[in-house]
Protein backbone atom coordinates (compact mmCIF):
# COMPACT_ATOMS: atom_id res chain seq x y z
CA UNK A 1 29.03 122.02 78.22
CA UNK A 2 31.63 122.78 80.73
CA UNK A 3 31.17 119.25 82.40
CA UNK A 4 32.04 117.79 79.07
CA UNK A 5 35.10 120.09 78.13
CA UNK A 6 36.79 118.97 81.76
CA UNK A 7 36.18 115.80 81.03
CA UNK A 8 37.79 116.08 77.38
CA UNK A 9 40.98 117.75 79.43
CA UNK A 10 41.51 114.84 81.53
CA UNK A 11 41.03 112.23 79.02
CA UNK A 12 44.17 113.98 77.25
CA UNK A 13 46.25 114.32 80.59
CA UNK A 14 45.65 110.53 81.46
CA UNK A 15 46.91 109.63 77.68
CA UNK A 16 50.24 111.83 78.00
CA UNK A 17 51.14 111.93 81.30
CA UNK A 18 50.21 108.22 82.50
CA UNK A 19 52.12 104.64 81.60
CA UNK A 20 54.17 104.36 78.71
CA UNK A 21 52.58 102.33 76.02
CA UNK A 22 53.56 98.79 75.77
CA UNK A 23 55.91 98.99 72.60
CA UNK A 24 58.06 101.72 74.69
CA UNK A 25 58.63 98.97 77.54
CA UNK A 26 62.01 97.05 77.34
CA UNK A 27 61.46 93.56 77.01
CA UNK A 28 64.05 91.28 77.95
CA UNK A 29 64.22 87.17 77.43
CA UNK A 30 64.15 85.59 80.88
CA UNK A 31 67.11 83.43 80.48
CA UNK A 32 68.80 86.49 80.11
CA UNK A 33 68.11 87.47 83.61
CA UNK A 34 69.24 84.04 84.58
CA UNK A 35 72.39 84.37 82.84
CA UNK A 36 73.04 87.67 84.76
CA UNK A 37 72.57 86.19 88.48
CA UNK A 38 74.68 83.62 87.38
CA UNK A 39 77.33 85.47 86.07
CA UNK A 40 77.23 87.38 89.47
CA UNK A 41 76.98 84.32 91.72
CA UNK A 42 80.35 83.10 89.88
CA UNK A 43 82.41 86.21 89.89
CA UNK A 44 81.55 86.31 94.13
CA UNK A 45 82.96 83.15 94.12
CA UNK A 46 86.06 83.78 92.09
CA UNK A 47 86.86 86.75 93.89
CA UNK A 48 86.33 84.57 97.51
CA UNK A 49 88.06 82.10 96.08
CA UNK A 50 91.16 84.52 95.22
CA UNK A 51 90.92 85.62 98.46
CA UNK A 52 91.59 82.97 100.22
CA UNK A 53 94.51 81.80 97.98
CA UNK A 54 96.14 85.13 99.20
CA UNK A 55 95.32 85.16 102.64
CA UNK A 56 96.82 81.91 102.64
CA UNK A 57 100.17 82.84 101.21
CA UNK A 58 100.73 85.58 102.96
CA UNK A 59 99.72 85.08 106.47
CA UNK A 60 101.67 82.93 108.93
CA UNK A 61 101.21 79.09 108.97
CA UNK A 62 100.15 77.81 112.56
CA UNK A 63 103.80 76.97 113.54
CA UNK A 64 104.46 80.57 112.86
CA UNK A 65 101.49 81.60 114.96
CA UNK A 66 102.96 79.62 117.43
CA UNK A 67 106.01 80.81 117.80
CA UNK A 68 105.63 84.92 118.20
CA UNK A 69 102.76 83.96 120.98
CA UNK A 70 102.73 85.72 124.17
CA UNK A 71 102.89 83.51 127.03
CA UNK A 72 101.67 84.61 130.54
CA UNK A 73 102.90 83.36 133.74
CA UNK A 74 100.79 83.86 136.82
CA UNK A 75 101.96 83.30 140.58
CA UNK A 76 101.77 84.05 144.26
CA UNK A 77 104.43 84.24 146.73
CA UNK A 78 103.83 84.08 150.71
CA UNK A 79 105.73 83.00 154.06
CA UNK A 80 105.30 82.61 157.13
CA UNK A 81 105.57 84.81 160.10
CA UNK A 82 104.73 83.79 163.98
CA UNK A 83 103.06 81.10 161.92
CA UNK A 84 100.47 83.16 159.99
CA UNK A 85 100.76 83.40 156.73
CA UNK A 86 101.84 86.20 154.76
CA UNK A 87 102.35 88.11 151.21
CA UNK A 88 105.86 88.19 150.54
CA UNK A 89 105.54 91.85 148.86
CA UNK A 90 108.89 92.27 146.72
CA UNK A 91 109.71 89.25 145.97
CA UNK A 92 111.81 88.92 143.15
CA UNK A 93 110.56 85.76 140.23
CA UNK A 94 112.99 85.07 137.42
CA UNK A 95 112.31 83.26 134.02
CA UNK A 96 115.12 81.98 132.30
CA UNK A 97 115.23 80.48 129.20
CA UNK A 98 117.58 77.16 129.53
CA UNK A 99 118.61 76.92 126.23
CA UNK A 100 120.03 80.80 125.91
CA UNK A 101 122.60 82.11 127.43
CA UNK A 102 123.55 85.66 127.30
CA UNK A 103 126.70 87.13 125.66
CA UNK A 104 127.52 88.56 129.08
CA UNK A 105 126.93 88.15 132.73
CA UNK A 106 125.25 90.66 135.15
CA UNK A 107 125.60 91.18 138.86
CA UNK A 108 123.47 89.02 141.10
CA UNK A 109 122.58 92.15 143.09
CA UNK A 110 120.89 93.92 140.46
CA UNK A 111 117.99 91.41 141.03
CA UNK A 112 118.20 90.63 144.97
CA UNK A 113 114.87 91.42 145.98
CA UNK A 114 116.82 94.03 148.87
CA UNK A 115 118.96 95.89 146.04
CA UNK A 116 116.47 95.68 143.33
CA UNK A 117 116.74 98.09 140.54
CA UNK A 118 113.40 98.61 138.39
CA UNK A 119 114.84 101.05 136.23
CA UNK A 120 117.91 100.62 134.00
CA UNK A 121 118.58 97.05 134.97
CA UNK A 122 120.97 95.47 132.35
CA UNK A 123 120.24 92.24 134.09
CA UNK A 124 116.68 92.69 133.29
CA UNK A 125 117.56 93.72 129.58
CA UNK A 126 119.35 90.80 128.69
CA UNK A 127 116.82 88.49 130.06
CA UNK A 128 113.99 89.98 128.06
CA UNK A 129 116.01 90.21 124.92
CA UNK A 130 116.53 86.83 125.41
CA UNK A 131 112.84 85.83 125.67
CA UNK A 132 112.89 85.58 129.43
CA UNK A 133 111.12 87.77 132.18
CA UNK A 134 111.98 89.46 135.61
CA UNK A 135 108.63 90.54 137.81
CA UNK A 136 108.21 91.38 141.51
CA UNK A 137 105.16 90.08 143.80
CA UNK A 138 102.94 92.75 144.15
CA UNK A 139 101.57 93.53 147.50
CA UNK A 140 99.37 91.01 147.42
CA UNK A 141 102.46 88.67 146.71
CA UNK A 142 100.92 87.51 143.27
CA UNK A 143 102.56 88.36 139.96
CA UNK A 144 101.99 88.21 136.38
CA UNK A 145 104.22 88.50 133.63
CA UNK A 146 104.46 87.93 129.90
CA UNK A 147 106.98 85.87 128.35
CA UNK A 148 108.02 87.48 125.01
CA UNK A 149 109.86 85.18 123.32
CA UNK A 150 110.37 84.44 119.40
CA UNK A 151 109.68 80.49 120.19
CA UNK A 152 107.35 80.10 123.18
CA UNK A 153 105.47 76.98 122.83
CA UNK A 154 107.24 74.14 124.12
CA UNK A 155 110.49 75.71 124.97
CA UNK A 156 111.66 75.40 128.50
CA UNK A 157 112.70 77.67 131.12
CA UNK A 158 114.13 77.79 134.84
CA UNK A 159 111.60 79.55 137.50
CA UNK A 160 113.52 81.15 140.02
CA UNK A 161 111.93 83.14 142.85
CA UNK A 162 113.43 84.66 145.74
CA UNK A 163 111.82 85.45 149.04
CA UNK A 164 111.94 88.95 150.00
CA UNK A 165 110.95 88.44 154.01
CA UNK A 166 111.13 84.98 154.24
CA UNK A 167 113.61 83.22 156.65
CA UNK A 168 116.12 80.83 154.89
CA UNK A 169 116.19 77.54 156.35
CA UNK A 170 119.31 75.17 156.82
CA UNK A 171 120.17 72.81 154.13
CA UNK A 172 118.88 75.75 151.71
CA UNK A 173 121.57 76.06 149.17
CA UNK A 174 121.66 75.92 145.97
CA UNK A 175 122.49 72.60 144.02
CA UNK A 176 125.85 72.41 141.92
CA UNK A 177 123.28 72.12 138.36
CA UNK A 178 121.32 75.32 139.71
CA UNK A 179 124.24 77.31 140.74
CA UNK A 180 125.60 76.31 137.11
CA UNK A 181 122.61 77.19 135.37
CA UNK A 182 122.05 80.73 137.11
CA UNK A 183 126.29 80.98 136.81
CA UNK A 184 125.35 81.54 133.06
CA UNK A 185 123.50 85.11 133.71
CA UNK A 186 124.95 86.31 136.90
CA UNK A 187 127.87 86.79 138.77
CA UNK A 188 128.93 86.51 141.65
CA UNK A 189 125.46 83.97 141.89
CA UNK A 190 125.75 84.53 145.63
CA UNK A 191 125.00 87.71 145.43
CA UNK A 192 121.51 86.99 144.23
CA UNK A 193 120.59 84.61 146.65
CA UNK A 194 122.28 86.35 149.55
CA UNK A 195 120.49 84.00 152.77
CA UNK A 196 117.11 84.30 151.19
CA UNK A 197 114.88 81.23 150.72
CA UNK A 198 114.40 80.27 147.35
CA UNK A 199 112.14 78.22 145.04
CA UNK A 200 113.39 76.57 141.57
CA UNK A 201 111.51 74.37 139.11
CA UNK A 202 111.30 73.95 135.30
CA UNK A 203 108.60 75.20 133.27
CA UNK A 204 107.76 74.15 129.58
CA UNK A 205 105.26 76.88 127.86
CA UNK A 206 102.36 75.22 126.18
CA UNK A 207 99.91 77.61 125.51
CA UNK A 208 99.12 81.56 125.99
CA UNK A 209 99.40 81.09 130.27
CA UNK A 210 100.59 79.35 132.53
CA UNK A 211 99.61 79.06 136.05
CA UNK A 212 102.40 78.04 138.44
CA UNK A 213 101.82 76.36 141.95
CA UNK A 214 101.87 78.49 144.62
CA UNK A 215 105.00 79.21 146.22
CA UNK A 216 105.45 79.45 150.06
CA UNK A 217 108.53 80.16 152.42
């Protein structure tokens, strides 16, 4: 007897507390469920597609990329001393940009590598503002500096370094075209050459760095 009333009890549990009959199940057409992936397979692609209509109005075309790139300049500087040769710590490396001039000149001294002044150097100022850049060799004699200019790629500028222990050797002087050139950012232009050896050439900024030939006095 009480075998069979347990049993009775579970027979009723199973029936109300166990799977839902059939006719309580939501049935649902299966090209409904297609409908709904593709429905959400298009509106992913409208929204990528949106998205890259306004990335592409409102971020900077390549020549725009371009132009606000950094460009590095790397370097080293030596000479020669009882014919070893040596880091030529301090010396001074000047990037100008040849087609801006500044609306005023500075003093040559302010950048001679023996009267160099790091800090509140208005001949330094002007030259960054301009997109230019002033560095010292390190004591290694190498140097790195950006070039932070509004136009970098493929706009050309006037390397000029001056030794800071090197010996200047006759016939050394400046050419009428560089003494013009530097004439446009300092004067007196003597005073930053002052019977130091000096090295001049023209770069042209292609990329993000450039690595200039190494320079020895």
């Amino acid at each position: 007897m009480a075998s069979g009333h347990s049993g009775d009890n579970l027979g009723e549990q199973g029936e109300s507390g166990g799977r839902p009959p059939f006719r309580e199940l939501i049935q649902l057409p299966r090209w409904v469920v297609y409908f709904q992936a593709l429905l959400l397979v298009v509106t992913a692609g409208v929204f990528f597609v949106m998205g890259l209509l306004v990335g592409g109005l409102t971020s900077p075309t390549s020549a725009d990329f371009n132009r606000t790139l950094d460009c590095r300049v790397y370097g080293s500087v030596s000479f020669r001393e009882d014919g070893n040769l040596r880091a030529d710590r301090g010396a001074v490396v000047l990037i100008l940009p040849a087609n801006k001039k500044p609306n005023s000149r500075s003093e040559g001294r302010l950048v001679h590598p023996d009267s160099f002044q790091a800090l509140d150097n208005e001949a330094i100022d002007r030259i960054h503002r301009l997109g230019g850049a002033v560095v010292r060799a390190d004591e290694n004699g190498q140097f790195e500096v950006a070039i932070d200019s509004n136009a970098v790629v493929g706009v050309p500028y006037q390397v000029f370094i001056v030794s800071k222990n090197g010996v200047q050797k006759d016939g050394g002087r400046l050419t009428k075209d560089q003494f013009a050139s530097l004439a446009e950012f300092f004067s007196p232009v003597e005073d930053l050459v002052e019977k130091k050896p000096f090295f001049w050439m023209t770069l042209t900024a292609e990329g993000d760095r450039v690595d200039l030939p190494e320079v020895e006095f």
